[in-house]
N, C-alpha and C. Protein backbone atom coordinates (compact mmCIF):
# COMPACT_ATOMS: atom_id res chain seq x y z
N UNK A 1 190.61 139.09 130.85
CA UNK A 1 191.34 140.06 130.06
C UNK A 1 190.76 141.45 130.29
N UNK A 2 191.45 142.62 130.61
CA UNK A 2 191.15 143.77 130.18
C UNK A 2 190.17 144.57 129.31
N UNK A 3 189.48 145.37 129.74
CA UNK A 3 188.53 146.00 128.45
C UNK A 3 189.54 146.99 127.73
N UNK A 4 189.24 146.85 126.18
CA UNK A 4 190.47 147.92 125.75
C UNK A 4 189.32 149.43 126.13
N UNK A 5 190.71 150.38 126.16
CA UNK A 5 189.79 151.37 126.22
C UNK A 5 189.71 152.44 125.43
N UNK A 6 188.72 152.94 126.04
CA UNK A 6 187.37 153.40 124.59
C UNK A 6 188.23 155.23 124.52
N UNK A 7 188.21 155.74 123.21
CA UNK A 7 188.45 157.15 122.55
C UNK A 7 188.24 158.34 123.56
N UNK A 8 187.93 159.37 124.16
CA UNK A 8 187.43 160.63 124.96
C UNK A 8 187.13 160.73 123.80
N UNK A 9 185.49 161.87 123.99
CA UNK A 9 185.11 162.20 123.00
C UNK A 9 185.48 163.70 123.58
N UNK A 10 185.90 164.53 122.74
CA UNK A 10 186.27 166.23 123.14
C UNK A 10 185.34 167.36 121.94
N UNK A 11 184.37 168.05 122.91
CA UNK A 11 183.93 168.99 122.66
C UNK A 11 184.87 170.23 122.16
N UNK A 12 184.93 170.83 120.83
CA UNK A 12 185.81 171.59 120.51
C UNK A 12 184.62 172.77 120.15
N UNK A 13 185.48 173.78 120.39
CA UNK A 13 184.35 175.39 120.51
C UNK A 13 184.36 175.45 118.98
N UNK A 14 183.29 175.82 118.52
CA UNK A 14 183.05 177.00 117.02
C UNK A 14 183.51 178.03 116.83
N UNK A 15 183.83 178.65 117.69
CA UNK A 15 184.54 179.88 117.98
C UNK A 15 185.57 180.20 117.33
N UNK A 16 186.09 179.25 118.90
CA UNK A 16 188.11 179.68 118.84
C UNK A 16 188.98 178.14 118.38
N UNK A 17 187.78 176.81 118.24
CA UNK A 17 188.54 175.81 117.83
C UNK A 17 189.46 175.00 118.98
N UNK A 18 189.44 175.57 120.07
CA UNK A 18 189.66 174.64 121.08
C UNK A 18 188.89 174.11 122.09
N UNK A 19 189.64 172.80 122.53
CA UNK A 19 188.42 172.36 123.33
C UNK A 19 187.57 173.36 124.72
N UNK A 20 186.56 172.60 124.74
CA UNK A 20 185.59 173.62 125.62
C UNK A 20 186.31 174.06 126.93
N UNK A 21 186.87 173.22 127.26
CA UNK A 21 187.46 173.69 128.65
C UNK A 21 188.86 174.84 128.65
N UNK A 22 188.99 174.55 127.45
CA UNK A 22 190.38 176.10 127.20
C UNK A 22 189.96 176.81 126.97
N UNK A 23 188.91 177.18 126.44
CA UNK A 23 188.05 178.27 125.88
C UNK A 23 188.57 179.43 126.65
N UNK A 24 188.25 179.27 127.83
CA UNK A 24 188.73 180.64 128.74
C UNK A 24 190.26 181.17 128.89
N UNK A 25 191.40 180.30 127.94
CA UNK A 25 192.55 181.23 127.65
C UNK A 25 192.79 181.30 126.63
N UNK A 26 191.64 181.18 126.19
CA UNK A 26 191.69 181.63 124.57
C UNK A 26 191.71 183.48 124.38
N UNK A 27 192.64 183.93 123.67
CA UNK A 27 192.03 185.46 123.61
C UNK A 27 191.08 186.07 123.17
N UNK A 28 190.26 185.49 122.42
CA UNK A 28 189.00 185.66 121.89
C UNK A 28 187.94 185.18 122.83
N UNK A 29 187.76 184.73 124.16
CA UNK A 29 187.11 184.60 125.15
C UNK A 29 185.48 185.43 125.40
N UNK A 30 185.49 186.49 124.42
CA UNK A 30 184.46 187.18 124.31
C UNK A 30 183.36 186.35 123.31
N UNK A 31 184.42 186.37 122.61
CA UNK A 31 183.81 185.53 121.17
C UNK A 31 182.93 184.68 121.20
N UNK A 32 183.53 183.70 122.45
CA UNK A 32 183.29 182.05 122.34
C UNK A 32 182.21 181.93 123.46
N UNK A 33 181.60 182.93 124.28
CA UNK A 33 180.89 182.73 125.44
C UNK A 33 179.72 182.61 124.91
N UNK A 34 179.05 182.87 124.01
CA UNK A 34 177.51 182.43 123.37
C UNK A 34 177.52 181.33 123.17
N UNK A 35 178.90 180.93 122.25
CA UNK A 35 178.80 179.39 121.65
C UNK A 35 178.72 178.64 123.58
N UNK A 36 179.32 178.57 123.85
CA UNK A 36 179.50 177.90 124.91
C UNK A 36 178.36 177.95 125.97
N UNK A 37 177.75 179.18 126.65
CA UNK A 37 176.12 178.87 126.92
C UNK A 37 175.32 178.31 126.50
N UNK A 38 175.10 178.56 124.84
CA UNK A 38 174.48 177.30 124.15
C UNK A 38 174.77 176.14 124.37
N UNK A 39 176.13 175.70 124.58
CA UNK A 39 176.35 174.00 123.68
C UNK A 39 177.27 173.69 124.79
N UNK A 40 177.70 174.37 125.89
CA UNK A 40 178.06 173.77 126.81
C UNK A 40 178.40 174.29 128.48
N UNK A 41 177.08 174.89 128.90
CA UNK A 41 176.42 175.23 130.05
C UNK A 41 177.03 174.83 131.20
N UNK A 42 177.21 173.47 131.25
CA UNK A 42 177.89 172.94 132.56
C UNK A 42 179.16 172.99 132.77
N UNK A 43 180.34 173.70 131.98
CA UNK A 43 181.48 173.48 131.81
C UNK A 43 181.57 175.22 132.25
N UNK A 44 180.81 175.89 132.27
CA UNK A 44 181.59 177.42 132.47
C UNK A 44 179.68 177.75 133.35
N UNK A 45 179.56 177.45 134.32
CA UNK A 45 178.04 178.09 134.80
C UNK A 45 178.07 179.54 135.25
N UNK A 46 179.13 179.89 135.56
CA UNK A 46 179.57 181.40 135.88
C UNK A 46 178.81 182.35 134.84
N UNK A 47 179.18 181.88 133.41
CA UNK A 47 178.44 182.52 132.30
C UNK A 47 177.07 182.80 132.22
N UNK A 48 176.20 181.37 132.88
CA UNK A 48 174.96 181.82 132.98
C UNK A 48 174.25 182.81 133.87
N UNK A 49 175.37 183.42 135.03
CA UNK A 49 174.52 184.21 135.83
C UNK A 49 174.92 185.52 135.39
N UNK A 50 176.27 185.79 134.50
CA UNK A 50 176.71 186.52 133.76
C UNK A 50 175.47 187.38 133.07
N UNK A 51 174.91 186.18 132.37
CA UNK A 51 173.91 186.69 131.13
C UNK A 51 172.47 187.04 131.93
N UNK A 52 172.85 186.42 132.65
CA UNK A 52 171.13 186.81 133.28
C UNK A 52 171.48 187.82 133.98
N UNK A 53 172.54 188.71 134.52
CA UNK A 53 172.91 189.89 135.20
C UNK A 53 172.67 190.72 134.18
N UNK A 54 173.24 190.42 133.25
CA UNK A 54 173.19 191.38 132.18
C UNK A 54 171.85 191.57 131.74
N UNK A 55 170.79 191.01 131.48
CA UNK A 55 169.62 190.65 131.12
C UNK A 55 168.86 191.97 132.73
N UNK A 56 169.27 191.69 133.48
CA UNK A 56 168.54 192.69 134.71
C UNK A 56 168.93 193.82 134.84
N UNK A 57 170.41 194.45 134.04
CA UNK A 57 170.81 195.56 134.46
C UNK A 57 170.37 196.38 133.02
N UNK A 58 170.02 195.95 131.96
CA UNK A 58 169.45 196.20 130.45
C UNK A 58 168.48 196.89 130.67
N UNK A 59 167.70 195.86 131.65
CA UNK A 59 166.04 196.19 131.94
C UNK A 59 166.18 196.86 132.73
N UNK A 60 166.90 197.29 133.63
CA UNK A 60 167.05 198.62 134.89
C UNK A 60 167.51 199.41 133.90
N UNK A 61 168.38 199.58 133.49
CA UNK A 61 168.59 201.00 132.27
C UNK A 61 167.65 201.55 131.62
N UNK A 62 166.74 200.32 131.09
CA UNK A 62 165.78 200.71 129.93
C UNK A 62 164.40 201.13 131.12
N UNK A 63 164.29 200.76 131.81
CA UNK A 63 163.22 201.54 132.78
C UNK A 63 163.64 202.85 133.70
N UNK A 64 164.91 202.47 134.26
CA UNK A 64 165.38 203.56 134.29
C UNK A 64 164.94 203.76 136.26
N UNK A 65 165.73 204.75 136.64
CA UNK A 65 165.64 204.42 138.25
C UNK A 65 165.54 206.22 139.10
N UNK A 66 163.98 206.14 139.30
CA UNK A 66 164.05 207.44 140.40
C UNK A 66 164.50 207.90 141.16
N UNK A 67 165.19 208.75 141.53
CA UNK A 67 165.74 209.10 142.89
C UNK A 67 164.85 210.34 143.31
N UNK A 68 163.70 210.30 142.65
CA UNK A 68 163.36 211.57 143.96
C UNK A 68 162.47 210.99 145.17
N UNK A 69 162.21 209.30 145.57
CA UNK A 69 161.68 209.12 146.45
C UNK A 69 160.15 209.28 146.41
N UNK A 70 159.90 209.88 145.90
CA UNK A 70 157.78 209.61 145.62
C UNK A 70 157.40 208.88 144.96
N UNK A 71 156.04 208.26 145.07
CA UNK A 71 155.56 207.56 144.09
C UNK A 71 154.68 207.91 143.32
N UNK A 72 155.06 209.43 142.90
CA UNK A 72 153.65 209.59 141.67
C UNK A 72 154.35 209.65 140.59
N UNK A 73 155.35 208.68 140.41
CA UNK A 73 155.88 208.36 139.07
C UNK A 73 157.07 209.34 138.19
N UNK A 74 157.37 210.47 138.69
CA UNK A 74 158.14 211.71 138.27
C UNK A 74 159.50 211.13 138.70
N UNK A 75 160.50 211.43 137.39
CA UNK A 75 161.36 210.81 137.76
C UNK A 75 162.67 212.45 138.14
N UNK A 76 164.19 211.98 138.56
CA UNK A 76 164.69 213.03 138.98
C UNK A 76 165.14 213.97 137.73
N UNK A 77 165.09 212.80 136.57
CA UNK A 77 165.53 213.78 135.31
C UNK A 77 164.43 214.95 134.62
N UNK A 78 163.13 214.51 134.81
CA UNK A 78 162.03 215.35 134.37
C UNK A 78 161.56 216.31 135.19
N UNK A 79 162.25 216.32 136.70
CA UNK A 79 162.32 217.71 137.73
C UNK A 79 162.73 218.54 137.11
N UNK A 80 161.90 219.80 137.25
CA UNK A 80 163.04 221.21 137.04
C UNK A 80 163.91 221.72 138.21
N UNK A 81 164.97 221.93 137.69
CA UNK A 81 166.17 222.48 138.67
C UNK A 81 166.61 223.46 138.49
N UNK A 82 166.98 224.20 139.41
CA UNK A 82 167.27 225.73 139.00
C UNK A 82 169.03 225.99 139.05
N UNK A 83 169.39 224.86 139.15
CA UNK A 83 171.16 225.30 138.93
C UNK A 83 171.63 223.83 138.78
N UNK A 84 171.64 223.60 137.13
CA UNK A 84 171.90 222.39 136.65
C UNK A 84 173.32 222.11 136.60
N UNK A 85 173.84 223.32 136.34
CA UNK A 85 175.24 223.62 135.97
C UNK A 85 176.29 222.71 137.23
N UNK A 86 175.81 222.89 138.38
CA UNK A 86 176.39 222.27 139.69
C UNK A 86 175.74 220.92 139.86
N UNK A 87 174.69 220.53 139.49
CA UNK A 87 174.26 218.79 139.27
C UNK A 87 175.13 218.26 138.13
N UNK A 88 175.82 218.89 137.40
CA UNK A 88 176.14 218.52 136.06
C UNK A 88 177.42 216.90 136.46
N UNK A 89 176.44 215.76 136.29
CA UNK A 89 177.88 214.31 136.46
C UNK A 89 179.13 215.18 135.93
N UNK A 90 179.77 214.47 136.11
CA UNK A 90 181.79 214.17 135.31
C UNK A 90 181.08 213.17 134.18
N UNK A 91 181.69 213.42 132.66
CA UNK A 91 181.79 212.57 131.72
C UNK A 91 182.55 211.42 131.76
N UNK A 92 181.99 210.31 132.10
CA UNK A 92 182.11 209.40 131.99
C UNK A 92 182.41 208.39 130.70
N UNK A 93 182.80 207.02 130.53
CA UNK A 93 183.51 206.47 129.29
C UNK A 93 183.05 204.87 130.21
N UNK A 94 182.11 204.46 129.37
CA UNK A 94 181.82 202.81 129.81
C UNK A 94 182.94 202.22 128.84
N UNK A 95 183.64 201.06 130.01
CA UNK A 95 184.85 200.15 129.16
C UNK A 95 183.85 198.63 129.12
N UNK A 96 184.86 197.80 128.46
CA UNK A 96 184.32 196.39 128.19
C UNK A 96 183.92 195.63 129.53
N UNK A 97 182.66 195.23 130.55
CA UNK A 97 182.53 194.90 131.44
C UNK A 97 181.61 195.50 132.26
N UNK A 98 180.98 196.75 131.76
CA UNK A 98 180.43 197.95 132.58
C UNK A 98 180.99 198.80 133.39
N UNK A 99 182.73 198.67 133.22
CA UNK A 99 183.50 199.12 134.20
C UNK A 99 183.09 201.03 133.74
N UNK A 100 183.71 201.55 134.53
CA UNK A 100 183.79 203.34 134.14
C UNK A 100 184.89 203.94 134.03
N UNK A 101 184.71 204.33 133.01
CA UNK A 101 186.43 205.18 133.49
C UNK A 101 185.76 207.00 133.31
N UNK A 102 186.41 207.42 134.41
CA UNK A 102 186.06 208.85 133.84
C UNK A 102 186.79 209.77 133.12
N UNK A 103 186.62 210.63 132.90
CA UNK A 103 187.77 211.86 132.12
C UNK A 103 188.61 212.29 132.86
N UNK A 104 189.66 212.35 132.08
CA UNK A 104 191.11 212.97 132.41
C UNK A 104 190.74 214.29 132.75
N UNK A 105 191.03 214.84 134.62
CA UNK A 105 191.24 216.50 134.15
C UNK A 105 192.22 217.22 133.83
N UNK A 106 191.77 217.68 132.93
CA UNK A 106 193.18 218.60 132.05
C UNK A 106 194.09 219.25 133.01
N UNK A 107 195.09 218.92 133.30
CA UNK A 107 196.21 219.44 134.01
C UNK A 107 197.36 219.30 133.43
N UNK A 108 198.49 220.35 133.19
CA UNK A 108 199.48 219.18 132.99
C UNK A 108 200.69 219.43 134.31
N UNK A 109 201.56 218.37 134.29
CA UNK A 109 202.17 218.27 136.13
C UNK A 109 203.64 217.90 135.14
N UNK A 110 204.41 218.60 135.74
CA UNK A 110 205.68 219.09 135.61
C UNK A 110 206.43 218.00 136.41
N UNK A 111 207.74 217.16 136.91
CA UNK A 111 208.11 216.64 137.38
C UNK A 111 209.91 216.93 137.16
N UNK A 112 210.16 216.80 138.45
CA UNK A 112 212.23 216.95 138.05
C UNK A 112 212.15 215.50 138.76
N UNK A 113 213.30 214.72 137.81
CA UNK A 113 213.55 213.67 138.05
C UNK A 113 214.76 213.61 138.35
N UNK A 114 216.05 213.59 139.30
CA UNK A 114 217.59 213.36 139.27
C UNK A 114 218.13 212.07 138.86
N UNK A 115 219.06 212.06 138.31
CA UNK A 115 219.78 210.40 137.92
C UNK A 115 221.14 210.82 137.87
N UNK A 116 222.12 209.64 138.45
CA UNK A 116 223.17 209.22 138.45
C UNK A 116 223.92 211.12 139.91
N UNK A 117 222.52 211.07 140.27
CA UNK A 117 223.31 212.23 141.52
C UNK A 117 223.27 213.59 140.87
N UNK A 118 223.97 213.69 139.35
CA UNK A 118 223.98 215.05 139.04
C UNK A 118 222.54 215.41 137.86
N UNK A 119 222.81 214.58 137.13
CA UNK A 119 221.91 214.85 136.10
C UNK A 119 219.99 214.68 136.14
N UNK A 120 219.78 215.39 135.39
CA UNK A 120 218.16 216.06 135.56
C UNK A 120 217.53 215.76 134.70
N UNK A 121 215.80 215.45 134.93
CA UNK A 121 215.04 214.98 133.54
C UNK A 121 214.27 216.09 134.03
N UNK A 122 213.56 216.62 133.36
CA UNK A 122 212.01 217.23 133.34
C UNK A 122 210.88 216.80 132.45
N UNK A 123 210.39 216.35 133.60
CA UNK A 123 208.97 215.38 132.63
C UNK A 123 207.98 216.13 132.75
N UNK A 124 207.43 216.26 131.77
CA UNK A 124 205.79 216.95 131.47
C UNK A 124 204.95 215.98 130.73
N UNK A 125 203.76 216.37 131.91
CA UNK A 125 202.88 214.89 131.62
C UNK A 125 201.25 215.82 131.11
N UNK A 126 200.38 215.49 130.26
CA UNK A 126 199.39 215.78 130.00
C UNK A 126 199.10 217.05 129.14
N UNK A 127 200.46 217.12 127.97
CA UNK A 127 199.89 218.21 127.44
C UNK A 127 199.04 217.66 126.13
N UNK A 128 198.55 216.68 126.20
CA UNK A 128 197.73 216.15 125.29
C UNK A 128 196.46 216.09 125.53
N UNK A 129 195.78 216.27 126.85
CA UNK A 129 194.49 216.46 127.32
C UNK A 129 194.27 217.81 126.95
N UNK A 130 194.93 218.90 126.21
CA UNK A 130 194.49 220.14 125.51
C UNK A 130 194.73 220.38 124.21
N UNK A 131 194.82 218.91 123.80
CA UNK A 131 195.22 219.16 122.09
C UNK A 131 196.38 219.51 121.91
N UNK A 132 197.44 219.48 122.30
CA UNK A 132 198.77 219.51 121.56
C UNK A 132 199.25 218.48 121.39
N UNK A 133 200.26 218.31 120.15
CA UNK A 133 200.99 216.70 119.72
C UNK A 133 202.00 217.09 120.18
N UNK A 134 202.25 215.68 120.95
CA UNK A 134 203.52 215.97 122.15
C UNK A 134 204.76 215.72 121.09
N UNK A 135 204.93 215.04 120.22
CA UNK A 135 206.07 215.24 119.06
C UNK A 135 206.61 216.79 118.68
N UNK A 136 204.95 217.70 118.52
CA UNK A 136 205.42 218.84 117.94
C UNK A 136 206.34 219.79 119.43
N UNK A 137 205.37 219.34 120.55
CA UNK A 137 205.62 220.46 121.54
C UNK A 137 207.13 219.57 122.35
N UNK A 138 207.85 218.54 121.89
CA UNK A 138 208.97 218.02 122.76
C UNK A 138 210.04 218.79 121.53
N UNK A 139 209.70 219.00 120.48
CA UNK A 139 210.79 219.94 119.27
C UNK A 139 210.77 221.18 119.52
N UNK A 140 209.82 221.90 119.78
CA UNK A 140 209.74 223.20 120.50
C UNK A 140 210.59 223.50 121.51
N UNK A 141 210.44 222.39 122.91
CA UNK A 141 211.04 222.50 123.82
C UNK A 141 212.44 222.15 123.78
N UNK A 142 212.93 221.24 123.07
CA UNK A 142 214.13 221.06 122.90
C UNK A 142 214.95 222.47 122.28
N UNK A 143 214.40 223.01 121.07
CA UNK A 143 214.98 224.25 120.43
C UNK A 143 214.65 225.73 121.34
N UNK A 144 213.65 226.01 122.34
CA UNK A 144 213.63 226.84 122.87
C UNK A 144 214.76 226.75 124.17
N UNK A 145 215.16 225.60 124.53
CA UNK A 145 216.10 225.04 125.61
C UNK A 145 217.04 224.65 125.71
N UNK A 146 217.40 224.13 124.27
CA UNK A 146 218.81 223.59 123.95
C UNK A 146 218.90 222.39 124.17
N UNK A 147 217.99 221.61 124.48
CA UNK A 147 218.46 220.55 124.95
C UNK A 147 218.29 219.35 124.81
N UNK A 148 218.18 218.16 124.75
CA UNK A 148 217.43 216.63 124.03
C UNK A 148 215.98 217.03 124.71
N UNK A 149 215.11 217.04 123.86
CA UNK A 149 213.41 216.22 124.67
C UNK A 149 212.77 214.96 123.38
N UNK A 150 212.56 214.07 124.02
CA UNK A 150 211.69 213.13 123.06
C UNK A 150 210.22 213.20 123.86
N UNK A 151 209.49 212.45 123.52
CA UNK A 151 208.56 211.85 123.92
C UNK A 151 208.70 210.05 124.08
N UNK A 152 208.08 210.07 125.37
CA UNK A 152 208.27 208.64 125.76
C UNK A 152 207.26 208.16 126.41
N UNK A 153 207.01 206.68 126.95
CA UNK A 153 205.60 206.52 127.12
C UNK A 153 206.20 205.47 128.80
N UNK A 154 205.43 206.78 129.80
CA UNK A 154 205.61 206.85 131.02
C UNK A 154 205.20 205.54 131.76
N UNK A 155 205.71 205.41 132.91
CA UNK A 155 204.95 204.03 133.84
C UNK A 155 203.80 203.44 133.64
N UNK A 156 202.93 204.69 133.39
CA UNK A 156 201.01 203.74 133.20
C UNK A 156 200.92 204.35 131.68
N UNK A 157 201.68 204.19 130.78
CA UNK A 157 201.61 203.45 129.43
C UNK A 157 201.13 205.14 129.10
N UNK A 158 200.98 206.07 129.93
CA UNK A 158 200.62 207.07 129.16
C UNK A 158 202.07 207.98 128.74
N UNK A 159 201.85 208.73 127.13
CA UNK A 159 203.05 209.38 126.51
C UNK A 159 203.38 210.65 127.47
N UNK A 160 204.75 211.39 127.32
CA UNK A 160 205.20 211.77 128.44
C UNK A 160 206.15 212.72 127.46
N UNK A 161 206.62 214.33 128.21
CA UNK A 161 208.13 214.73 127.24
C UNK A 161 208.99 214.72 128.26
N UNK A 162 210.04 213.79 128.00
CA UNK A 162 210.91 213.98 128.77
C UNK A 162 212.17 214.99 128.75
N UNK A 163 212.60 215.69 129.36
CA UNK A 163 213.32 217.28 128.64
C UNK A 163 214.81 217.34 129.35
N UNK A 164 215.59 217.27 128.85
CA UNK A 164 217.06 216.81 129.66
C UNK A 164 217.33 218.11 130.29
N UNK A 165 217.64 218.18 131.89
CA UNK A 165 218.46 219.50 132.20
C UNK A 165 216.81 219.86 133.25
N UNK A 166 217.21 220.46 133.98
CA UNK A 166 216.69 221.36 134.91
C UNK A 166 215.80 222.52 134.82
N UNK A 167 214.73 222.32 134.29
CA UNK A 167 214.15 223.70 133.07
C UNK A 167 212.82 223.86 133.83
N UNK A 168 212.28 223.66 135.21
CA UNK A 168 210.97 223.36 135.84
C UNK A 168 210.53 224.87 136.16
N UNK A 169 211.69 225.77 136.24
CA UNK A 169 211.29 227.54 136.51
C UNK A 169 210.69 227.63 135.34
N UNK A 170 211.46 227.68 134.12
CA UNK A 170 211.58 228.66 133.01
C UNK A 170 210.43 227.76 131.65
N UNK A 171 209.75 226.68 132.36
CA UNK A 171 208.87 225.81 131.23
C UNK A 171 207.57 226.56 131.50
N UNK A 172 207.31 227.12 132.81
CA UNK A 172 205.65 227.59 133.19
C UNK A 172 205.26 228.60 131.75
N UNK A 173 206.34 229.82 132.10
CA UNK A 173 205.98 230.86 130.92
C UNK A 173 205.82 230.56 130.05
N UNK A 174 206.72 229.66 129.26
CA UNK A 174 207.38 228.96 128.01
C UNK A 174 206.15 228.04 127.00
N UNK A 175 205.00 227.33 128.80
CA UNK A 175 204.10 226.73 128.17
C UNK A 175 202.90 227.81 127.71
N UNK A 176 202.72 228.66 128.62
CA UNK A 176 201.48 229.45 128.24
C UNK A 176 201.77 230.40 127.36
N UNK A 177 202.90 230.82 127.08
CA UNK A 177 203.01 231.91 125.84
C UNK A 177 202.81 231.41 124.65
N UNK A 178 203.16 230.03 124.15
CA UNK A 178 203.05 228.74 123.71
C UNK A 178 202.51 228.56 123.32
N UNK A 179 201.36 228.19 123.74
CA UNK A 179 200.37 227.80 124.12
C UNK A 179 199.28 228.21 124.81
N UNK A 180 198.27 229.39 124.62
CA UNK A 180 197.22 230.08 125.65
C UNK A 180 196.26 229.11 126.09
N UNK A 181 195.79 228.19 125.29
CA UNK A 181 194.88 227.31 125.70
C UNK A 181 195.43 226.62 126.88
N UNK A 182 196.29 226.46 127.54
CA UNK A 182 196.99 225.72 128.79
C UNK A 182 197.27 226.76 129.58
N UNK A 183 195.84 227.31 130.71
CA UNK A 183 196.26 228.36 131.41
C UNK A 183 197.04 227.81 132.60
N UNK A 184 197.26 228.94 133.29
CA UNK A 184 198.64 228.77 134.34
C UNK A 184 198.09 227.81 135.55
N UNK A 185 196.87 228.28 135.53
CA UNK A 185 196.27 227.49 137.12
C UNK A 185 196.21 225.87 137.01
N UNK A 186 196.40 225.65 135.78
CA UNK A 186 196.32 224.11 135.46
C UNK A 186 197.73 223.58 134.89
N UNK A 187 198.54 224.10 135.37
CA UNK A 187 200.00 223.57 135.43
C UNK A 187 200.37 223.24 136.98
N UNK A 188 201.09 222.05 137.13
CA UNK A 188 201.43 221.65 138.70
C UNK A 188 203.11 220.68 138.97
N UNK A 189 203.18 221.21 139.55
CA UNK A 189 204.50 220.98 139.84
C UNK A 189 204.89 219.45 141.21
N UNK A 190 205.45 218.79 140.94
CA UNK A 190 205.36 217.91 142.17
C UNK A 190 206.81 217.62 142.62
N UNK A 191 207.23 217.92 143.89
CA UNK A 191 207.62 218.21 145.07
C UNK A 191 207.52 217.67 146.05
N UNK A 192 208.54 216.94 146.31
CA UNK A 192 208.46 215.46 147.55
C UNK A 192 207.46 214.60 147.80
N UNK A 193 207.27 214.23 146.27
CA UNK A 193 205.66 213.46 146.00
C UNK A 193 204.37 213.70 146.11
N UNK A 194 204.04 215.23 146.58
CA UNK A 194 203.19 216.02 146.81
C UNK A 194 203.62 216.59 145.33
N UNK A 195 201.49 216.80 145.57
CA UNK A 195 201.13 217.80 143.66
C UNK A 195 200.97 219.04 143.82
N UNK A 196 202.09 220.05 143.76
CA UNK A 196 201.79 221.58 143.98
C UNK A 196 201.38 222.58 142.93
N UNK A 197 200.56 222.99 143.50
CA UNK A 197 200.09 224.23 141.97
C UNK A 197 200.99 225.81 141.89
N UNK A 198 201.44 225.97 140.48
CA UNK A 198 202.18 226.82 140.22
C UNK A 198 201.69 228.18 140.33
N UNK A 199 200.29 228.26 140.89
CA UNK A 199 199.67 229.99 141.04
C UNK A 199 200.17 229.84 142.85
């Protein structure tokens, strides 16, 4: 006769409550990676070199890394330099992962869009990297222009005014009188997919 057969026993996470091996489409995946190094190592080993990367790049931060090449211990930040202003990094923004993202440079880029052959959009992208609320400045533009503008939220998820009608001459002045904090040299216009500057 047959052996009857015996239950699976299933490891379920503390976490997220599913078993160990779903863990990783769980959306809380952040959550559950301690529990799971702890209590179940062999099922995700990726994690352990994870943590021990992390564990080496902590300790390189916290010691910290010379670049001036000598060894009497002086590091490049405690050099004096006589024109810091031109060493000065780009501000940087650490995301989840150690990834980088850096700062937006303030520009904003003008775009004519055609549809259906006759009709015209004018998109203006980035007047929010100088502090204006694109709600207030797409009501402006609509009443200085006559014409529909909303705000809408462009291809890469960033907000956008979109301005009905053909207005790419008469928006340059329109923005800096406007607006002084948005000087002229940082307005750009794009032109057969090329980014042209309006000075």
């Amino acid at each position: 006769m047959a052996e009857k057969p015996q239950p699976v026993k299933v490891l379920y996470c503390a976490a997220c409550s599913l078993p160990a091996e779903y863990c990783e489409f769980s959306p809380d995946f952040e959550k559950c990676k301690p529990w799971l190094v702890k209590n179940a190592p062999e099922l995700y080993p990726d994690l352990l070199k994870e943590e021990e990367a992390d564990k080496v790049s902590e300790q390189l931060q916290s010691v910290g890394i010379s670049s001036g090449g000598g060894r009497d211990g002086a590091t490049a930040s405690t050099a004096p330099t006589g024109n810091s202003s031109s060493n000065k990094p780009e501000e940087v923004k650490r995301l989840p992962g150690g990834k980088v993202k850096k700062k937006d440079k303030q520009e904003v880029v003008i775009e004519k869009v055609i549809r259906n052959k006759r009709k015209c959009i004018t998109v203006v992208k980035g007047l929010e990297l100088f502090g204006i609320k694109l709600s207030d400045a797409s009501k402006k533009l609509g009443k200085k222009f006559a014409t529909g503008a909303s705000v809408v939220k462009g291809p890469t998820d960033k907000e956008q005014i979109d301005v009905q009608g053909d207005i790419s001459l008469d928006i340059v002045e329109f923005l800096t009188d406007t607006w002084p904090d948005v000087p002229e040299a940082a307005i750009y216009f794009i032109e057969d997919g090329k980014k042209v500057p309006v000075v």
